[in-house]
Protein backbone atom coordinates (compact mmCIF):
# COMPACT_ATOMS: atom_id res chain seq x y z
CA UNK A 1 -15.18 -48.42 -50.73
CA UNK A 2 -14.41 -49.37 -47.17
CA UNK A 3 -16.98 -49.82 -44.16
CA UNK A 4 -15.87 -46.67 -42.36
CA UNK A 5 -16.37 -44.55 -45.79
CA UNK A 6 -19.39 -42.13 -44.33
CA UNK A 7 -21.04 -39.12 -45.90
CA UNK A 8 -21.16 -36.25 -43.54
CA UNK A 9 -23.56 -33.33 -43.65
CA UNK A 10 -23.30 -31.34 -40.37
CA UNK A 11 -26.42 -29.87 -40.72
CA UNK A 12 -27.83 -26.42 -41.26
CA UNK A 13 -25.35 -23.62 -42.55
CA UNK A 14 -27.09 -21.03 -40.27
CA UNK A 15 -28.55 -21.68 -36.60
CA UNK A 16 -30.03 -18.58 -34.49
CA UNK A 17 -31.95 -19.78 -31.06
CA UNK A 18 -33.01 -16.60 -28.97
CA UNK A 19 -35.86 -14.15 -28.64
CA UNK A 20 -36.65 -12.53 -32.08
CA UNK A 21 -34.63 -15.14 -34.14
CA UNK A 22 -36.79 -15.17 -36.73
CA UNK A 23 -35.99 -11.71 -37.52
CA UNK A 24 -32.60 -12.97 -38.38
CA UNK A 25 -34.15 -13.95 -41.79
CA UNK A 26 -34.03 -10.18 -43.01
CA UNK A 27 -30.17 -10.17 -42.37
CA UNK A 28 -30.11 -12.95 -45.39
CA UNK A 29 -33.35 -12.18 -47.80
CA UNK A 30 -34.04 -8.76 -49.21
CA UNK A 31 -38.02 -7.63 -49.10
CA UNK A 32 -38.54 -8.31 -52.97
CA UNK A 33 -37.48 -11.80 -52.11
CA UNK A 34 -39.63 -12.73 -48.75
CA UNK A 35 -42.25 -11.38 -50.96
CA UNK A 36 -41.69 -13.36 -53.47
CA UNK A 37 -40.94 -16.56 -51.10
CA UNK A 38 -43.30 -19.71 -51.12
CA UNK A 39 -44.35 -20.53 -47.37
CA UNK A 40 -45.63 -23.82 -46.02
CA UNK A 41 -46.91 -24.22 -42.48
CA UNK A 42 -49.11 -26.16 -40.29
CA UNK A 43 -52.56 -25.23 -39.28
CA UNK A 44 -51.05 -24.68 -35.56
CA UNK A 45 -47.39 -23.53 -36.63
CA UNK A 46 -49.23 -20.51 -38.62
CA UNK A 47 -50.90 -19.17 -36.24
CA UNK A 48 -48.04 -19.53 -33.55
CA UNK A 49 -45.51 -17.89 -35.83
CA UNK A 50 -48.36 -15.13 -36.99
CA UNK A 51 -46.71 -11.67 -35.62
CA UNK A 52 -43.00 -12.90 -35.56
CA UNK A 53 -42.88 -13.02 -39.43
CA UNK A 54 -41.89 -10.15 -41.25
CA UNK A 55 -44.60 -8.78 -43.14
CA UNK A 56 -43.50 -9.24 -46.47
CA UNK A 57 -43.62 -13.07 -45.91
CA UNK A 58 -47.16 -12.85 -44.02
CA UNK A 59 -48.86 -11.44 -47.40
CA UNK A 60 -46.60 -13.80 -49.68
CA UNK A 61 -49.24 -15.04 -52.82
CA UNK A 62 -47.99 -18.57 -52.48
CA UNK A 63 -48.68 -19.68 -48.61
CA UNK A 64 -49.46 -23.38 -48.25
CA UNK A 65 -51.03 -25.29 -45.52
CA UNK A 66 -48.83 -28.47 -44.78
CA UNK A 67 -51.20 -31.66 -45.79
CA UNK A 68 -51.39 -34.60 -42.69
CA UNK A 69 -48.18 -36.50 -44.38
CA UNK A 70 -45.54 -35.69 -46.96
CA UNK A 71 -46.50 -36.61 -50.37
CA UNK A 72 -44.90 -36.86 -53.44
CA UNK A 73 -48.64 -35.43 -54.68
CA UNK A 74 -48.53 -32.06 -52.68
CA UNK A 75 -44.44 -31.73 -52.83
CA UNK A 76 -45.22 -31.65 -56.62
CA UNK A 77 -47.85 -29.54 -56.50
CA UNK A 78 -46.55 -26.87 -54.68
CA UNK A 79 -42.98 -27.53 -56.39
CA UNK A 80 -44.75 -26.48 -59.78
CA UNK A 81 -46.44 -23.27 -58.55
CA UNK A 82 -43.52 -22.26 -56.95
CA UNK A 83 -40.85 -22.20 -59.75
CA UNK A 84 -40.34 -18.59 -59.60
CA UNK A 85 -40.18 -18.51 -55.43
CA UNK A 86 -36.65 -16.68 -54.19
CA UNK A 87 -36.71 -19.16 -51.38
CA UNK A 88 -38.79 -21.68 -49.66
CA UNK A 89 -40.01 -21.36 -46.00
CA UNK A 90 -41.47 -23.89 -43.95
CA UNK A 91 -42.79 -23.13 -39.99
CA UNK A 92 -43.86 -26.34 -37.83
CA UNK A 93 -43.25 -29.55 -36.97
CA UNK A 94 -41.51 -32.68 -39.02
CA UNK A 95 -44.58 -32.94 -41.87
CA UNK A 96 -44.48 -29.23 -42.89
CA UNK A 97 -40.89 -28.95 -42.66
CA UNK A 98 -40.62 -32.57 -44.69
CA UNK A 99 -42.92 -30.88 -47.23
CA UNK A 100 -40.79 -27.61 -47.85
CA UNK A 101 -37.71 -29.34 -47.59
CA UNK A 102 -38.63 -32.11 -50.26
CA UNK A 103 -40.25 -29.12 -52.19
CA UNK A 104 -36.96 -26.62 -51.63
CA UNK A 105 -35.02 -29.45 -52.68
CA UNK A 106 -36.59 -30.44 -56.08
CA UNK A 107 -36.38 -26.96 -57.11
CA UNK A 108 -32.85 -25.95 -56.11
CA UNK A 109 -33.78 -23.08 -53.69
CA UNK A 110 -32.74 -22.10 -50.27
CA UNK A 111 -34.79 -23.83 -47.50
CA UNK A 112 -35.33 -21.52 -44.53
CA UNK A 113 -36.96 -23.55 -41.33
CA UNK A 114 -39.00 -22.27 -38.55
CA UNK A 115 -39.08 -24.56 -36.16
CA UNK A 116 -42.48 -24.00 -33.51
CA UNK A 117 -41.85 -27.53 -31.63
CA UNK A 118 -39.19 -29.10 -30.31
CA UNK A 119 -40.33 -32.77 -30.45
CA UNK A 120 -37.45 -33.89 -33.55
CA UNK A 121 -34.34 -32.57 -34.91
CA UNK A 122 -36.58 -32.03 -38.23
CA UNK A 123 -35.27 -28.17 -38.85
CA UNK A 124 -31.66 -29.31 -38.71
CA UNK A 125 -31.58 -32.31 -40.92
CA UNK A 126 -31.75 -33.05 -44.55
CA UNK A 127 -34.04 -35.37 -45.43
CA UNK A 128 -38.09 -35.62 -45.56
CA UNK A 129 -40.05 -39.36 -45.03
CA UNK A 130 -42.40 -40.06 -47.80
CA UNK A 131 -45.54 -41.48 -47.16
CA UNK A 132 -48.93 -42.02 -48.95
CA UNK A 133 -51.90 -40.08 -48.83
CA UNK A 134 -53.36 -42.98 -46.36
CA UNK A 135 -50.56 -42.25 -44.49
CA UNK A 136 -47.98 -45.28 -44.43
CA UNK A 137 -44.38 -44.71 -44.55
CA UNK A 138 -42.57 -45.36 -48.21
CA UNK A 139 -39.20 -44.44 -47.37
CA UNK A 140 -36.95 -41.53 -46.80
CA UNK A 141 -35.05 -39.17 -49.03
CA UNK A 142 -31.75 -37.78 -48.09
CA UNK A 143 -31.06 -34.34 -49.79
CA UNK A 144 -27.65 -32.48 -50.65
CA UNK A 145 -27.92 -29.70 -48.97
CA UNK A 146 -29.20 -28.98 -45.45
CA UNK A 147 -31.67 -25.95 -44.37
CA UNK A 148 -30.14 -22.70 -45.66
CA UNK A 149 -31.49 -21.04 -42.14
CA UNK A 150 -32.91 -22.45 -39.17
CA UNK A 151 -34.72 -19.98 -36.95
CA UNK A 152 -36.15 -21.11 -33.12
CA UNK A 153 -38.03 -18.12 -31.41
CA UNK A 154 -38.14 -20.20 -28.14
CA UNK A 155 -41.35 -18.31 -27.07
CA UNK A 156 -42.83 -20.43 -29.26
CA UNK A 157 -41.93 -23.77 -27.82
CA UNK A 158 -42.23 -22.56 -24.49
CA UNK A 159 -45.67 -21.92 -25.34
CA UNK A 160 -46.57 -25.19 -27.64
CA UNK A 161 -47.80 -28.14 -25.92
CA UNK A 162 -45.74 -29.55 -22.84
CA UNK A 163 -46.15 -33.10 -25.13
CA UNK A 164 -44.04 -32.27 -27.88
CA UNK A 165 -41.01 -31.38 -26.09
CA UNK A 166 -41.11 -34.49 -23.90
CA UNK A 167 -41.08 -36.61 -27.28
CA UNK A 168 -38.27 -34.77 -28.53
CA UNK A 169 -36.18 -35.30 -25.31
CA UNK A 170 -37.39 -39.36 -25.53
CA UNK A 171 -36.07 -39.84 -29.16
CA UNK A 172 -32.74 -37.57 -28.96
CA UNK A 173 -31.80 -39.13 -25.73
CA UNK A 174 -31.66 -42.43 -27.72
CA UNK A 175 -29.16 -40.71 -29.83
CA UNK A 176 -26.59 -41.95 -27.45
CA UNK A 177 -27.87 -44.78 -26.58
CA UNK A 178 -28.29 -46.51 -30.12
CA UNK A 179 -24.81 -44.32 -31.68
CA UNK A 180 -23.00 -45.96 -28.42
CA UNK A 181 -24.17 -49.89 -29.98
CA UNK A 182 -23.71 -48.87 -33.45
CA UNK A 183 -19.73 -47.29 -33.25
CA UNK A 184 -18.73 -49.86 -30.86
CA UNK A 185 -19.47 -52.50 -33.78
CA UNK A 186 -15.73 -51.41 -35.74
CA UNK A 187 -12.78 -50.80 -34.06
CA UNK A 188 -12.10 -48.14 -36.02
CA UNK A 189 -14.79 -45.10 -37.00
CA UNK A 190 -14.00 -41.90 -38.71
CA UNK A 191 -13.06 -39.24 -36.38
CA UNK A 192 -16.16 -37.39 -36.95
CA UNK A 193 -18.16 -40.12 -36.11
CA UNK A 194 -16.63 -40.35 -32.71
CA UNK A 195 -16.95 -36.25 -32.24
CA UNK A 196 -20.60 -37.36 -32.93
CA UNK A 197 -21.55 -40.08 -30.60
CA UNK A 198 -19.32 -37.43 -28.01
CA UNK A 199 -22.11 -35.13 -28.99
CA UNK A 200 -24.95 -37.12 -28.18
CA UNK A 201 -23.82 -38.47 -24.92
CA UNK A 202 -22.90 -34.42 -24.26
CA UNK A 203 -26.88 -33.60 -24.89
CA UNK A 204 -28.37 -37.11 -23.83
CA UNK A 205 -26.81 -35.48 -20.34
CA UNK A 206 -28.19 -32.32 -20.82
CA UNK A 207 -31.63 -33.75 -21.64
CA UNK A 208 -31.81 -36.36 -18.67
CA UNK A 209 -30.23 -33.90 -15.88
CA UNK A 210 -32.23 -30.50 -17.25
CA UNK A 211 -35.30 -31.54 -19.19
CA UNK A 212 -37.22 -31.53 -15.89
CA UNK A 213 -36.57 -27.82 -15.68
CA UNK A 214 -37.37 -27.10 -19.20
CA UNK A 215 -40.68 -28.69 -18.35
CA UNK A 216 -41.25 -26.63 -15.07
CA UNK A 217 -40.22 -23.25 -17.48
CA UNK A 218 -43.21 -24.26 -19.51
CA UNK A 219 -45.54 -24.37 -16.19
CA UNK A 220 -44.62 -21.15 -15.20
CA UNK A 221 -44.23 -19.66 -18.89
CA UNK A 222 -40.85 -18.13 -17.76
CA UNK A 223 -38.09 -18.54 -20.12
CA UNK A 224 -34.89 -20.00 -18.74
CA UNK A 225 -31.36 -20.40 -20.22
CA UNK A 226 -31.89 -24.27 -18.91
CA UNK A 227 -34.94 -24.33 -20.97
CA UNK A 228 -33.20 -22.87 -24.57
CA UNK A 229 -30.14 -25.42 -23.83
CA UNK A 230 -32.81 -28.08 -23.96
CA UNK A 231 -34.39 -27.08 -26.87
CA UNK A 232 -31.34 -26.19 -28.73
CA UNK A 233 -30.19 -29.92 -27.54
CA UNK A 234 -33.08 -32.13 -29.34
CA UNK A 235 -33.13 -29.54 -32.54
CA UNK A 236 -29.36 -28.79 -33.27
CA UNK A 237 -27.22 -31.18 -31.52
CA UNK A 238 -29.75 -34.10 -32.68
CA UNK A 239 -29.71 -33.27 -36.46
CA UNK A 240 -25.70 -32.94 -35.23
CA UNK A 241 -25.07 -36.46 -34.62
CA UNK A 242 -26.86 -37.53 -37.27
CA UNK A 243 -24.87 -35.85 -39.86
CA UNK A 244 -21.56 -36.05 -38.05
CA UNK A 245 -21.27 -40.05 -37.88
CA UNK A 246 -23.75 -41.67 -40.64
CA UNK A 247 -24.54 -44.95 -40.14
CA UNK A 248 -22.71 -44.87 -37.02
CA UNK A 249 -24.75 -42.68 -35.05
CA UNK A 250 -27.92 -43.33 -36.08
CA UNK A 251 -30.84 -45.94 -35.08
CA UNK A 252 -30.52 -49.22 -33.79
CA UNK A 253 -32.61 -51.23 -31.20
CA UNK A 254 -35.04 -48.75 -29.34
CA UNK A 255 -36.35 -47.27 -33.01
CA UNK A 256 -36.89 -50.96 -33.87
CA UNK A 257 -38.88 -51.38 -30.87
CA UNK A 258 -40.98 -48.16 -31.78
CA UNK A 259 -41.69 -49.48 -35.72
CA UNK A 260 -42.91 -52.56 -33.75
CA UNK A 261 -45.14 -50.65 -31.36
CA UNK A 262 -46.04 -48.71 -34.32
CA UNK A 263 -47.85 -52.01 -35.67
CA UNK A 264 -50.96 -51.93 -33.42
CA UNK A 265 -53.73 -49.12 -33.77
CA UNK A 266 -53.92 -48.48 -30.16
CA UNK A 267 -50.21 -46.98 -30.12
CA UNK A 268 -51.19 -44.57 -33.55
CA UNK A 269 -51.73 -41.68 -31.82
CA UNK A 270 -49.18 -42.09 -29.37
CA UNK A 271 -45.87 -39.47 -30.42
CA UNK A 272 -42.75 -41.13 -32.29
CA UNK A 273 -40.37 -39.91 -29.06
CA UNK A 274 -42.36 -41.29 -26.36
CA UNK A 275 -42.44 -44.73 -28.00
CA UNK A 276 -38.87 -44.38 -28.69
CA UNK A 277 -38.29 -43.48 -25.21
CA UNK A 278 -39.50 -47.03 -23.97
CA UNK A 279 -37.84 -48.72 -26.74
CA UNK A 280 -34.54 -47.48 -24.94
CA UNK A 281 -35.25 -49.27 -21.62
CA UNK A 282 -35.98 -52.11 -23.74
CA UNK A 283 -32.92 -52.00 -25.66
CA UNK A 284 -30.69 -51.64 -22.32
CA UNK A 285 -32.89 -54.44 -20.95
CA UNK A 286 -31.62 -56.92 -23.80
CA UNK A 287 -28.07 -55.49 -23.09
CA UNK A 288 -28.62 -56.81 -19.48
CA UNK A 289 -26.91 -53.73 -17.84
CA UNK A 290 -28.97 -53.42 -15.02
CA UNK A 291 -27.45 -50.77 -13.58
CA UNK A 292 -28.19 -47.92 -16.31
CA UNK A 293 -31.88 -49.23 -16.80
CA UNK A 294 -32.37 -48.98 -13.04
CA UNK A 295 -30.61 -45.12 -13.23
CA UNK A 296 -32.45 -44.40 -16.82
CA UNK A 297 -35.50 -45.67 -15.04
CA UNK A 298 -35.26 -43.20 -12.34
CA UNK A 299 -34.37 -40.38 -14.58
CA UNK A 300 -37.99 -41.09 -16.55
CA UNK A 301 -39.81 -41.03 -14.07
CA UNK A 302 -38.91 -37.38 -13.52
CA UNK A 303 -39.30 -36.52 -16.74
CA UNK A 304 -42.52 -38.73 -16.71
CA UNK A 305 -41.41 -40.41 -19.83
CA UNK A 306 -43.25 -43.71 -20.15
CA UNK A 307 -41.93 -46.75 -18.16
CA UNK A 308 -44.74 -48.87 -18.88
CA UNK A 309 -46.72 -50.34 -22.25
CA UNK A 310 -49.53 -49.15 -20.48
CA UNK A 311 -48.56 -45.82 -20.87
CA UNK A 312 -48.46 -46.13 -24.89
CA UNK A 313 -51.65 -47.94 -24.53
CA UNK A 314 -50.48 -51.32 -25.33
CA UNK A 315 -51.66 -54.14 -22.55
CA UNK A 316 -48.84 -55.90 -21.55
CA UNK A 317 -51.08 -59.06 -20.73
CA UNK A 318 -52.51 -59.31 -24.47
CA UNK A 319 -49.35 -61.57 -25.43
CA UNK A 320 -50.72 -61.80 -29.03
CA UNK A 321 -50.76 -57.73 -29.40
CA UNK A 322 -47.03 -58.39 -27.69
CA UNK A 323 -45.75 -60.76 -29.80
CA UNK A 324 -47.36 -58.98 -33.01
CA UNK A 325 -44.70 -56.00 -31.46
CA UNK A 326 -41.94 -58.44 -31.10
CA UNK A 327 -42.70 -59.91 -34.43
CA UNK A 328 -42.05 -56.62 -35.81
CA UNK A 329 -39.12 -55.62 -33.91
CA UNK A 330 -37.27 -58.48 -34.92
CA UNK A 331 -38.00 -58.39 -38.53
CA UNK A 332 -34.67 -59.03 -39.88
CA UNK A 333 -34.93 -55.21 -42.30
CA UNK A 334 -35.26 -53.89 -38.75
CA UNK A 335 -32.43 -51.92 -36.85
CA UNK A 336 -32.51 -54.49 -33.90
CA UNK A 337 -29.80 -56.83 -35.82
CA UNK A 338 -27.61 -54.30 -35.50
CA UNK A 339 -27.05 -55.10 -32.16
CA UNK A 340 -23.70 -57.12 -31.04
CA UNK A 341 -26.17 -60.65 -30.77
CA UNK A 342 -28.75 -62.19 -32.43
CA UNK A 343 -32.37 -61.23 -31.01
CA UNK A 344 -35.06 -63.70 -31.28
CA UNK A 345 -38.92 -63.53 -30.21
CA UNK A 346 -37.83 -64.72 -26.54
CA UNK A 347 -35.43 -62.86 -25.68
CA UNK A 348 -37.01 -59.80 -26.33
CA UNK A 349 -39.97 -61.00 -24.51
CA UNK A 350 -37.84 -61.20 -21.22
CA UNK A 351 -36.55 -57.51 -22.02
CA UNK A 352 -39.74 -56.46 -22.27
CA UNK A 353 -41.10 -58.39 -18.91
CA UNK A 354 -37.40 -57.00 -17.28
CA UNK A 355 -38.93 -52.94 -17.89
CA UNK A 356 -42.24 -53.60 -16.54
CA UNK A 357 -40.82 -55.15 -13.49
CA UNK A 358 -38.87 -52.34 -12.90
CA UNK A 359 -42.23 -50.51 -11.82
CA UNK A 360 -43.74 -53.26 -9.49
């Protein structure tokens, strides 16, 4: 097998984004079947879904409340109380749709997604991330088959916490930025690896020229075209590139940086995008091109995407906490080597000191 060989899995086989999408699901499923469907949701996601689901699903006998992390424990549990399920729903964020992925998945069964946040691509793409019951990461699983239905009622989002929407622009507008290091490293990819990374610079423009708006939609609680393009940008065309160019459009530096950050306890609470977010100044920083981290800079602040450790909690003066980060980053598992030149503790020091100069 070659280096360019790739496994692509575009993503869901159905995608509807627009006032009373979820509705769509009664185009696909009969009555006896969302009756007879198992549905998993967050404590939030239920009751922001609540009305918009038919009622057949609402008074299901097998609803589930997503646990804090997606076990192997509670995908088996609900797997084996759920054998006789005509299809497998799951409404929230990336834990509850990890759980009724993982548990649509193990039972052969089509996998509808409601997505009520747009802080991931987590509707669109097949896999779950396994952790314990403590709550630390084991791996992830990749899956054959991708939702059968993803449904985004953007009322929703537009009503769900301002938060989650700036994570999910931070982490998909890193999309470009770590698939433009990563496809760069052959000199020949698969074509659909290229239509990928031509997708995420397409939404990574979308994201930093338009998320702004999105955000002022969600002051005012009026929905906007702008603001639908923006979600539809983090949830589909994320979970897009992804699937399009494999191991060519995925994670490299900034994601490192974020599995560093995620080391210390003061960062815990702190949303996967927004860490991911800095970790792309900090991966431009090490490729020295001063004059997109000066314009990506700019284009944060508007967003008010962090700029500074600070910001994530982390004291930039504690150089122990800092190197523990570097430490991390650098671990040679970590995607950080994928990068055209080695990266040692220093180095990524000065990137580090180069992004919180930029605000002085």
């Amino acid at each position: 097998m070659d280096n360019n060989t790739i496994r692509v899995q575009p993503g869901a086989v159905n995608y509807y984004s627009h006032s009373g999408a979820i509705n769509k699901i009664r185009d696909f499923f009969s009555s006896e079947e969302l009756a007879n469907s198992t549905y998993i949701h967050g404590v939030k996601s239920g009751l922001a879904v609540g009305s918009y689901l038919p009622k057949e699903v609402r008074e299901t006998k097998k609803e589930y409340l997503a646990t804090p992390h997606c076990t192997h424990e509670i995908v088996d549990k609900i797997a084996n109380e759920s054998k006789d399920s005509a299809l497998i729903i799951g409404a929230g964020g990336g834990t509850a749709l990890d759980i009724a992925k993982a548990v649509a998945a193990s039972l052969n069964k089509p996998f509808v997604a409601i997505a009520t946040i747009a802080a991931t691509c987590a509707a669109w793409t097949p896999l779950s991330v396994w952790y314990t019951e403590s709550g630390s990461a084991i791996n992830y699983e990749i899956f054959n088959s991708a939702a059968f239905l993803v449904l985004v009622e953007p009322q929703i989002i537009l009503e769900a916490p301002p938060k989650y929407l700036k994570a999910g622009i931070g982490d998909t507008i890193a999309k470009f930025y770590e698939a433009d290091i990563l496809s760069s490293r052959e000199k020949n990819i698969p074509l659909t690896a290229s239509i990928g990374l031509s997708v995420s610079k397409q939404i990574g423009e979308v994201l930093l020229n338009d998320g702004a708006a999105a955000f002022r939609a969600m002051d005012i609680q009026k929905m906007s075209p702008t603001f639908i393009s923006v979600v539809d940008a983090i949830i589909a065309g994320g979970g897009l590139v992804g699937g399009l160019g494999e191991k060519f459009t995925r994670v490299a530096a900034a994601h490192a940086f974020h599995n560093g950050l995620s080391q210390l306890e003061e960062s815990k609470d702190v949303l996967h995008g927004l860490k991911v977010a800095y970790g792309i100044l900090v991966q431009t920083a090490l490729l020295d091109d001063k004059k997109e981290l000066n314009r990506l800079y700019d284009k944060f602040l508007v967003l008010e995407l962090p700029t500074t450790l600070k910001e994530l909690g982390v004291d930039i003066n504690d150089r122990a906490r800092i190197d523990r980060v570097i430490n991390a980053s650098i671990d040679p598992k970590e995607t950080i080597s994928l990068l055209p030149f080695s990266v040692d503790n220093e180095l990524l020091y000065k990137a580090i000191q180069s992004v919180e100069n930029l605000s002085k």
